[in-house]
N, C-alpha and C. Protein backbone atom coordinates (compact mmCIF):
# COMPACT_ATOMS: atom_id res chain seq x y z
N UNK A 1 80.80 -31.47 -28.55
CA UNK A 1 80.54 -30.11 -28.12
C UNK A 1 79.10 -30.01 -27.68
N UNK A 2 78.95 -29.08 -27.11
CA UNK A 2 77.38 -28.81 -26.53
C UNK A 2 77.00 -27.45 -26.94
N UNK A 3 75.55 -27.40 -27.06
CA UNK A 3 74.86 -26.42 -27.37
C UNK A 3 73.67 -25.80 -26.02
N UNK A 4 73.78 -24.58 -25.52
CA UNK A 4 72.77 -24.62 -24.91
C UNK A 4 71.12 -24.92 -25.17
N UNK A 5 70.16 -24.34 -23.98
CA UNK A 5 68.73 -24.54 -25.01
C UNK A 5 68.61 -23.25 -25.64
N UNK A 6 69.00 -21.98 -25.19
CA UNK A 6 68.59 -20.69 -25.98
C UNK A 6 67.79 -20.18 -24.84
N UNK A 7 68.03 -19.85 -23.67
CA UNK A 7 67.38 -18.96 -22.80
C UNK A 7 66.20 -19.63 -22.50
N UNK A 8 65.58 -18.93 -21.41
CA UNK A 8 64.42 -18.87 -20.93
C UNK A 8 63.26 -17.96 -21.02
N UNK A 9 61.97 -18.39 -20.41
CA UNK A 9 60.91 -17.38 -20.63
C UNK A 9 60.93 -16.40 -20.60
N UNK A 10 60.79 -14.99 -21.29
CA UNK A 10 59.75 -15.04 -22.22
C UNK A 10 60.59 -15.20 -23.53
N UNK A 11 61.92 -15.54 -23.58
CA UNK A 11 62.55 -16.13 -25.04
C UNK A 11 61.97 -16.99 -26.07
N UNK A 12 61.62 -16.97 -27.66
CA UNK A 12 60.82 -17.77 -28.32
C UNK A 12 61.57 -17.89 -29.71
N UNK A 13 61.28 -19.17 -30.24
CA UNK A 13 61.91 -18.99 -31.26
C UNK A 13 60.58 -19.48 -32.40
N UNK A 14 60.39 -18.94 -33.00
CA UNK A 14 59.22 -18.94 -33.85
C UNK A 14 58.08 -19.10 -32.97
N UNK A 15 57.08 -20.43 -32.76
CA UNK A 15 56.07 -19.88 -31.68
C UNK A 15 56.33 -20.93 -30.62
N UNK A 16 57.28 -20.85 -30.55
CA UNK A 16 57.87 -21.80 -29.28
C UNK A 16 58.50 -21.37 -28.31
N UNK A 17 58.61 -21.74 -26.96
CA UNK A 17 59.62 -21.23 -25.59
C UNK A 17 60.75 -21.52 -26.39
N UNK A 18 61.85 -21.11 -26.44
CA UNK A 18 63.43 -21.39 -26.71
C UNK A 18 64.02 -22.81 -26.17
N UNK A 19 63.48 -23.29 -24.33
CA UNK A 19 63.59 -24.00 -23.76
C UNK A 19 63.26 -25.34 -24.83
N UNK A 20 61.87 -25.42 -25.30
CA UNK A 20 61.20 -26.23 -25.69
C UNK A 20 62.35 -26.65 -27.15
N UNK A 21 63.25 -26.14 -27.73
CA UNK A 21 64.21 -26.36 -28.99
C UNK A 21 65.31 -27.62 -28.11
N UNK A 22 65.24 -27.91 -26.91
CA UNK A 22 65.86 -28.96 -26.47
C UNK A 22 65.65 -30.05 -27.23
N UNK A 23 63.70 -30.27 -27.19
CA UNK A 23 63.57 -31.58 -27.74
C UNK A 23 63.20 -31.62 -29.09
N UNK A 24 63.54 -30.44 -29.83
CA UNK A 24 63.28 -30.60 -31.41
C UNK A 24 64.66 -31.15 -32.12
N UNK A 25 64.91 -31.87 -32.60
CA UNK A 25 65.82 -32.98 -33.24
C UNK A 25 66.30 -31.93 -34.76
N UNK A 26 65.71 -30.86 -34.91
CA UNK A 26 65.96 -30.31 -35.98
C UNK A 26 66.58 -28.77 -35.72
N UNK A 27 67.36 -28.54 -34.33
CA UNK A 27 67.95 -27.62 -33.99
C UNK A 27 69.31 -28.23 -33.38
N UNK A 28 69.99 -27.15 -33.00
CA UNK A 28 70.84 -27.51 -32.38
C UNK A 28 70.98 -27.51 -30.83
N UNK A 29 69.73 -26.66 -30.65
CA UNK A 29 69.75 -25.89 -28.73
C UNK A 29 69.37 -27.41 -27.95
N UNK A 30 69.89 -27.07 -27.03
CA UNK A 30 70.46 -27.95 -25.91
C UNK A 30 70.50 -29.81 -26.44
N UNK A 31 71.55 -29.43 -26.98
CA UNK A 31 72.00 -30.85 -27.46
C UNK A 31 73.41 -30.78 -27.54
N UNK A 32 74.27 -31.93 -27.27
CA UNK A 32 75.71 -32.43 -27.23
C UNK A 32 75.70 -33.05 -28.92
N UNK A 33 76.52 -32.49 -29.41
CA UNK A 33 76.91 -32.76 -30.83
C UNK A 33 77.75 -33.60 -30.71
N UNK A 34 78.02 -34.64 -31.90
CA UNK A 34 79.77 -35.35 -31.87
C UNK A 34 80.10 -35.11 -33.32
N UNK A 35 81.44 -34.25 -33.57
CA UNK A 35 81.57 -33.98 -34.43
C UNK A 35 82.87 -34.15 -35.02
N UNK A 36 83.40 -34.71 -36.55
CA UNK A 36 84.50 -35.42 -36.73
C UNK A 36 85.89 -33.36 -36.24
N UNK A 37 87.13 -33.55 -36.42
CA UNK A 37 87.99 -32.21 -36.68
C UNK A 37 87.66 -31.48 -37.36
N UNK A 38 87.32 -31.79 -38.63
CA UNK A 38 86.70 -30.40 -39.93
C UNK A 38 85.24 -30.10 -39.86
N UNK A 39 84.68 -30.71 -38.60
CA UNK A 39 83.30 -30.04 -37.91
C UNK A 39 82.45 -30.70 -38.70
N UNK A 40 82.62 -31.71 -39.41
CA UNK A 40 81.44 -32.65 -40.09
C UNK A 40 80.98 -33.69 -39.41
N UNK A 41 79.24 -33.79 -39.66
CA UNK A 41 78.81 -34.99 -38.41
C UNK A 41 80.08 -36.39 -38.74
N UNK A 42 80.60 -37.18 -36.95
CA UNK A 42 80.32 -38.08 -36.92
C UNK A 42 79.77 -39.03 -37.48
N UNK A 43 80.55 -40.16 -38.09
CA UNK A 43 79.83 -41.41 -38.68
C UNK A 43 79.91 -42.53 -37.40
N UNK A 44 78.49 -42.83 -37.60
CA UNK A 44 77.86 -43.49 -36.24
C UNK A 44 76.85 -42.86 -35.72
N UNK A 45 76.52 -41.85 -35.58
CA UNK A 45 75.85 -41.01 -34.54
C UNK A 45 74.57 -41.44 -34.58
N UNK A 46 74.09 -41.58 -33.65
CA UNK A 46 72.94 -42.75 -33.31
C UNK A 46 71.78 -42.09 -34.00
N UNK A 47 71.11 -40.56 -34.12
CA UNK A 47 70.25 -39.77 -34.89
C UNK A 47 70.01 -39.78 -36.44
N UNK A 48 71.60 -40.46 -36.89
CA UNK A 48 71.94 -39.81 -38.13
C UNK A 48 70.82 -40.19 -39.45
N UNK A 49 70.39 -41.53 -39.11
CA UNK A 49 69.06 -41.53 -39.79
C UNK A 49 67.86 -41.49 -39.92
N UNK A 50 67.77 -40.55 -38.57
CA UNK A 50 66.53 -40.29 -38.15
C UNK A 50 65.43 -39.09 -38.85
N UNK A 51 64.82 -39.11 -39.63
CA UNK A 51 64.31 -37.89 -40.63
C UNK A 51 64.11 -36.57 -40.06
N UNK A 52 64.21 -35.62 -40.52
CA UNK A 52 64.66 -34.16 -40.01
C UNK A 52 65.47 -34.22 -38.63
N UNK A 53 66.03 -35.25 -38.08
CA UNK A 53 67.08 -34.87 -37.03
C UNK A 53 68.27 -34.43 -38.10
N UNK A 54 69.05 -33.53 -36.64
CA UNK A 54 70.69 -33.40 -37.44
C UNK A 54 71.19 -34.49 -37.03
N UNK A 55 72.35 -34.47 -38.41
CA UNK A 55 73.01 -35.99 -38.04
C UNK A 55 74.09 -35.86 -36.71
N UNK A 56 74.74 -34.53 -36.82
CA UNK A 56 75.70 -34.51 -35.69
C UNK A 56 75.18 -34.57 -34.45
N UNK A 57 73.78 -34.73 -34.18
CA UNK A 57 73.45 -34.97 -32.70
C UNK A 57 73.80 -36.29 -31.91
N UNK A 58 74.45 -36.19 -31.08
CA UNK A 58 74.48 -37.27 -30.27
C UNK A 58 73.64 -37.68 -29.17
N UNK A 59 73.34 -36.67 -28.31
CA UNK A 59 72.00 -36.85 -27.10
C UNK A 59 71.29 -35.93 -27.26
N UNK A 60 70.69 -35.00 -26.42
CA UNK A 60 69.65 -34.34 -26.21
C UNK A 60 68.63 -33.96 -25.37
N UNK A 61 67.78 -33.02 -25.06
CA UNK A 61 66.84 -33.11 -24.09
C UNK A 61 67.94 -32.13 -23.06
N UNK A 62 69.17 -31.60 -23.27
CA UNK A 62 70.28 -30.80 -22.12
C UNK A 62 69.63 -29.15 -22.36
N UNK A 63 69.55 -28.45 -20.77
CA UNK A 63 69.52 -27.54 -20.35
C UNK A 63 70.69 -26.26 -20.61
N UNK A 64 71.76 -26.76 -19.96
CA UNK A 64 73.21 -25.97 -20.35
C UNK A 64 74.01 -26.52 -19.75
N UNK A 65 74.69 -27.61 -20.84
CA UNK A 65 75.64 -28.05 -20.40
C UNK A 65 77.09 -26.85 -20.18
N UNK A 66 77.78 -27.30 -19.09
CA UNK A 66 78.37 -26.45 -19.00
C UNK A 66 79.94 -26.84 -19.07
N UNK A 67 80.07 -28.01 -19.06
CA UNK A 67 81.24 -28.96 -18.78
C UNK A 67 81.30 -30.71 -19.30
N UNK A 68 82.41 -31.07 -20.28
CA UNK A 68 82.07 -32.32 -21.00
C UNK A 68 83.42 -33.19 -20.94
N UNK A 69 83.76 -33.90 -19.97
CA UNK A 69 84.72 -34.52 -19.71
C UNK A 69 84.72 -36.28 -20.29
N UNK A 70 86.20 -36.71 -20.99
CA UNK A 70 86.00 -38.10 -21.29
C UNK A 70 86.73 -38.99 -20.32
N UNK A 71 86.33 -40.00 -20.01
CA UNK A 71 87.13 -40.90 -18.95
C UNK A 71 88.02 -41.94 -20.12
N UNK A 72 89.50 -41.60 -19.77
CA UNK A 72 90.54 -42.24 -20.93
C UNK A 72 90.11 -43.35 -20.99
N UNK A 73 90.17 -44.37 -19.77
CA UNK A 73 89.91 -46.01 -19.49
C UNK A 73 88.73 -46.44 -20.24
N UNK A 74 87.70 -45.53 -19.53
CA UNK A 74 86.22 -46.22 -20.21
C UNK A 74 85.76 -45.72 -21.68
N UNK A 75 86.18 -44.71 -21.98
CA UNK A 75 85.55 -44.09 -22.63
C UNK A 75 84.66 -43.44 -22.39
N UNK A 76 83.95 -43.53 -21.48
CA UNK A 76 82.44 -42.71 -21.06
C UNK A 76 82.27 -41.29 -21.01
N UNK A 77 81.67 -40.37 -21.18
CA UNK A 77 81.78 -39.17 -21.20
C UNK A 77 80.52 -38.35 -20.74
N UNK A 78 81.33 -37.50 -19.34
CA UNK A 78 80.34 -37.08 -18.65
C UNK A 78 80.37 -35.56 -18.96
N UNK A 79 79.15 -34.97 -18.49
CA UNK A 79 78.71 -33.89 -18.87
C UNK A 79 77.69 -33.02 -17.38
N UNK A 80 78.46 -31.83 -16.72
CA UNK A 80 78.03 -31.14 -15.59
C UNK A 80 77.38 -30.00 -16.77
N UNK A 81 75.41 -30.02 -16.26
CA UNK A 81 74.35 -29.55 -16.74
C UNK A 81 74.04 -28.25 -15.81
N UNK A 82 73.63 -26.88 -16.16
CA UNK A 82 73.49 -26.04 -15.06
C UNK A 82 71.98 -25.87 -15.33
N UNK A 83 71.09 -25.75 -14.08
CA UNK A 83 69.72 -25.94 -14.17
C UNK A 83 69.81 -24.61 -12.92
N UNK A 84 68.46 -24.24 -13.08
CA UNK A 84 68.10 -23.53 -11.88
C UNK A 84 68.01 -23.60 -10.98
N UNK A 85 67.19 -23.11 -9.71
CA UNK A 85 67.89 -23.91 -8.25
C UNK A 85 67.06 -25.43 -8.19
N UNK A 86 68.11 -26.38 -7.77
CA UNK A 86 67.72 -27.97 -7.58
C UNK A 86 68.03 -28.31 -8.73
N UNK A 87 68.78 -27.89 -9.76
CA UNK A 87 68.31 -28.40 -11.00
C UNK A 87 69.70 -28.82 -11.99
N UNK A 88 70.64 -28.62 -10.94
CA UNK A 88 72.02 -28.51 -11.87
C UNK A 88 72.37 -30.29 -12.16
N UNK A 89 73.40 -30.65 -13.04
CA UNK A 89 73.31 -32.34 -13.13
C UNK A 89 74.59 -32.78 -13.58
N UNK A 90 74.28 -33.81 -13.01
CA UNK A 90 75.85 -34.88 -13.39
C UNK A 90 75.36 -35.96 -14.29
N UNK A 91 75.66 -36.55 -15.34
CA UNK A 91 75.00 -37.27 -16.31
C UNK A 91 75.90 -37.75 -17.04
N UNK A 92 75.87 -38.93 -16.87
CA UNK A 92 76.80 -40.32 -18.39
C UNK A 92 76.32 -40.05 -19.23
N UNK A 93 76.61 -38.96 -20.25
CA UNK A 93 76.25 -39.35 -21.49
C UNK A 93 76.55 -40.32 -22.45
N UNK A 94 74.62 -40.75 -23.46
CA UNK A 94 74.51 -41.82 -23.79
C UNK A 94 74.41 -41.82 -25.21
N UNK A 95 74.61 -42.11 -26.29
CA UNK A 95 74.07 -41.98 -27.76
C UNK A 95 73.04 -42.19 -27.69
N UNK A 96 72.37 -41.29 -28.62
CA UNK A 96 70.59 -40.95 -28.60
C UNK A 96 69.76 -40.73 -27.31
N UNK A 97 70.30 -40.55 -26.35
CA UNK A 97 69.49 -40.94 -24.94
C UNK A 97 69.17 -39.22 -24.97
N UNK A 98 67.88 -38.96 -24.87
CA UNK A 98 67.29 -37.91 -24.18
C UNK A 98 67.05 -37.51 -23.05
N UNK A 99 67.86 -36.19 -22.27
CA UNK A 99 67.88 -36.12 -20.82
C UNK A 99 66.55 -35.36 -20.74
N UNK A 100 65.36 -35.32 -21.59
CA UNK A 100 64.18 -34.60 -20.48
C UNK A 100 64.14 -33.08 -20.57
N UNK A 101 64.78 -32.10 -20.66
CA UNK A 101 64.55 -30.69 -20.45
C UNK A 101 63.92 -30.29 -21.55
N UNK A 102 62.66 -29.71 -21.61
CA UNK A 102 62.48 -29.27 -20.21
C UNK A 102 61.04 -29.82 -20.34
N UNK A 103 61.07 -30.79 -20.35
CA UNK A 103 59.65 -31.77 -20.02
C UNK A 103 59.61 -32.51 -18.48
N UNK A 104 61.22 -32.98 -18.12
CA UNK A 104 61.55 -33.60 -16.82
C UNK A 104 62.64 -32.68 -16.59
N UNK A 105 62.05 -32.02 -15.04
CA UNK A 105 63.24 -31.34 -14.33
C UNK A 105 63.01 -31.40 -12.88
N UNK A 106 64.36 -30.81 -12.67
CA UNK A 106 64.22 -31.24 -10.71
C UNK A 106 64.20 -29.81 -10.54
N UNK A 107 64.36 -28.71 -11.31
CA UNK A 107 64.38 -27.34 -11.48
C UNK A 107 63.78 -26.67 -11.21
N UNK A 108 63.67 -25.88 -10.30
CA UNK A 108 62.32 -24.65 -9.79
C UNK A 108 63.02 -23.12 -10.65
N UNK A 109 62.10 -22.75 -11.36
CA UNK A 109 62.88 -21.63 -12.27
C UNK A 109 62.90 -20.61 -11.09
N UNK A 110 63.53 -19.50 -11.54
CA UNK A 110 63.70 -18.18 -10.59
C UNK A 110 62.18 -17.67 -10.66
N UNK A 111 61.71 -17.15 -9.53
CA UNK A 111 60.54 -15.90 -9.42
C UNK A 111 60.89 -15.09 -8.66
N UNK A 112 61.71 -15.46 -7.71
CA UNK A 112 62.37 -14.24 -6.80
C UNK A 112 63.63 -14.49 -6.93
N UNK A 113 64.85 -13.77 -6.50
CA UNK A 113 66.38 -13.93 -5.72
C UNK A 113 66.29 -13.64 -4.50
N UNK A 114 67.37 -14.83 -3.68
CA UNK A 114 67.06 -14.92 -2.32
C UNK A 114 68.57 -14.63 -2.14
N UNK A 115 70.07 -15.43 -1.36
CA UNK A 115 70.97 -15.31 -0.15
C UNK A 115 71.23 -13.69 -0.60
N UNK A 116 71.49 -13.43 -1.28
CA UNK A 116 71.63 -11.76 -1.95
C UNK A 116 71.05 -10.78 -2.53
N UNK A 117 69.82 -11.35 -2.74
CA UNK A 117 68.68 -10.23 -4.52
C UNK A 117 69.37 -10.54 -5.68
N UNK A 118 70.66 -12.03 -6.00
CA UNK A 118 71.21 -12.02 -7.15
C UNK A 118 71.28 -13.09 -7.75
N UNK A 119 71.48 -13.56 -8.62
CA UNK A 119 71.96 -14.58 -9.00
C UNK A 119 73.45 -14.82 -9.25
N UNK A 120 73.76 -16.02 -8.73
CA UNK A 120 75.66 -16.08 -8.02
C UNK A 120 75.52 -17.32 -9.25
N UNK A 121 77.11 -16.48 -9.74
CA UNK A 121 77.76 -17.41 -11.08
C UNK A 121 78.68 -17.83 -10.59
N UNK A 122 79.36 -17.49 -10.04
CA UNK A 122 81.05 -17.97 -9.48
C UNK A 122 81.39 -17.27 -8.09
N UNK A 123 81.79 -18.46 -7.09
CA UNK A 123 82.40 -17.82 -5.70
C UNK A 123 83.98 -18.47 -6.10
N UNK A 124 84.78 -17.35 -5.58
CA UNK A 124 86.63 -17.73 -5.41
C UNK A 124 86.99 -16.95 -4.18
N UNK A 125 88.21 -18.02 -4.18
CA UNK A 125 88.86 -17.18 -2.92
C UNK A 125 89.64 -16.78 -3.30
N UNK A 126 90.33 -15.31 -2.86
CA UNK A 126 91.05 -13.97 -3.50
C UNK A 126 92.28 -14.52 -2.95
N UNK A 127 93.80 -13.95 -3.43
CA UNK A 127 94.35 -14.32 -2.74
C UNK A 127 94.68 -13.20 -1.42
N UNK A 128 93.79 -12.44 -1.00
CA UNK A 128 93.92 -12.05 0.44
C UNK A 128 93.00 -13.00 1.15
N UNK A 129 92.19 -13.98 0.50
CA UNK A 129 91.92 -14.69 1.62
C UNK A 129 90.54 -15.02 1.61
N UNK A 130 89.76 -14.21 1.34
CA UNK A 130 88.20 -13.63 1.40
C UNK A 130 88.03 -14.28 0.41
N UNK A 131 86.25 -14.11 0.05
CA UNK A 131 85.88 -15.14 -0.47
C UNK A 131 84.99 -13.74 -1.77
N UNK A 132 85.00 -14.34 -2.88
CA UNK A 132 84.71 -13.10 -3.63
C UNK A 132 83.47 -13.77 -4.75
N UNK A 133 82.49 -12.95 -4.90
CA UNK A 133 81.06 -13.77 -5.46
C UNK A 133 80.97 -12.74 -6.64
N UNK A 134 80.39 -13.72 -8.17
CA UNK A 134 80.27 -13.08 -9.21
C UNK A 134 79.02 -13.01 -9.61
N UNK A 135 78.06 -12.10 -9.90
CA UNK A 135 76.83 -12.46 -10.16
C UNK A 135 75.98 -12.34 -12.03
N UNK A 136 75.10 -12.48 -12.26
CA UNK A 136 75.06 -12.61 -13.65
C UNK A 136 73.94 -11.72 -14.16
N UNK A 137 73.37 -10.78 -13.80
CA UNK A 137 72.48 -9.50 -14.68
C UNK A 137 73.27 -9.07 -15.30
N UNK A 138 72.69 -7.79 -16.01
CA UNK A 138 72.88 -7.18 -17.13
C UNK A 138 73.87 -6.34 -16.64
N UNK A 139 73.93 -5.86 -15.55
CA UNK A 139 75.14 -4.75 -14.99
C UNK A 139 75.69 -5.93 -13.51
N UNK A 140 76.16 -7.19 -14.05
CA UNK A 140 76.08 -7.97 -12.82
C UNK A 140 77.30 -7.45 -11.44
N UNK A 141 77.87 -7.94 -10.94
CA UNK A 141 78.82 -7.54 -9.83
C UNK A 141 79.24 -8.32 -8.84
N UNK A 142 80.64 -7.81 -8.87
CA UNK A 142 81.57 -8.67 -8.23
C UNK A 142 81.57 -8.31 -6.63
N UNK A 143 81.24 -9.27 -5.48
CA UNK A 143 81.29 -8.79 -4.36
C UNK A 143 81.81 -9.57 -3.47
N UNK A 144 82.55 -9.15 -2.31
CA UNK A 144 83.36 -9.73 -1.36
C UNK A 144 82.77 -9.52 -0.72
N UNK A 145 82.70 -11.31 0.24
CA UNK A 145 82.05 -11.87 1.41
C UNK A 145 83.62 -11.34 2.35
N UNK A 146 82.88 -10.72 3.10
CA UNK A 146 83.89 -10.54 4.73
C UNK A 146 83.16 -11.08 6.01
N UNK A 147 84.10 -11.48 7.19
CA UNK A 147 83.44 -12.22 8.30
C UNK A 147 83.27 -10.80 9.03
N UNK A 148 82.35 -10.62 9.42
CA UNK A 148 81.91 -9.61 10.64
C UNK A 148 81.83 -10.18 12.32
């Protein structure tokens, strides 16, 4: 399972950015857990004897993962990361391997909104055809692209 990092600036969790709980080994924010059915760490987990890490951590250093797929054949298990613009990711996850956030990013955070004034969570096509965009503020909104 995955954990996000806990928001962005000006978010803090004691005297820290929220972001920055990626690379603390003694939270859970933005880290991929492996965890047995009755939700107890994994035996194996590459952290597990690492002092004040949790044992259920498996990687770390993740932004928001958003998606965690296993490949039956290989075993390998990938994980689609949502980053800000430039910043979203496709990544093999590795035991113990630290992906970087938010020390290494390809990520330019928001200072403005640009194709709309919004930030776009989800585009679908309706079934009349059109193409329909979801956006993510506090009163966010659903809007249909039409061809003019």
């Amino acid at each position: 399972m995955s954990i996000g990092d806990g928001g962005n600036p000006p978010q803090r969790v004691g005297d820290r950015l929220a972001r920055e709980q990626a690379q603390n080994l003694a939270t859970h924010q933005g880290k991929i857990l492996r965890l047995n059915v009755d939700g107890k760490p994994a035996a194996g987990n590459p952290l597990a004897a690492q002092a004040k890490a949790m044992p259920e951590i498996y990687s770390y250093g993740h932004r928001n993962v958003q998606g965690l797929a296993l490949d039956p054949k290989s075993g390998r298990i990938w994980a689609s990361e949502h980053g800000a613009r430039g910043g979203d990711e496709i990544n093999q996850v590795a035991a113990g391997k630290n992906y970087g956030w938010p020390l290494q990013s390809y990520t330019l955070d928001y200072t403005t909104r640009e194709p709309i004034g919004k930030r776009v969570r989800d585009v679908r096509q309706g079934p009349d055809g059109q193409l329909y965009v979801l956006t993510d503020e506090a009163k966010g909104s659903l809007l249909r692209i039409v061809p003019q």
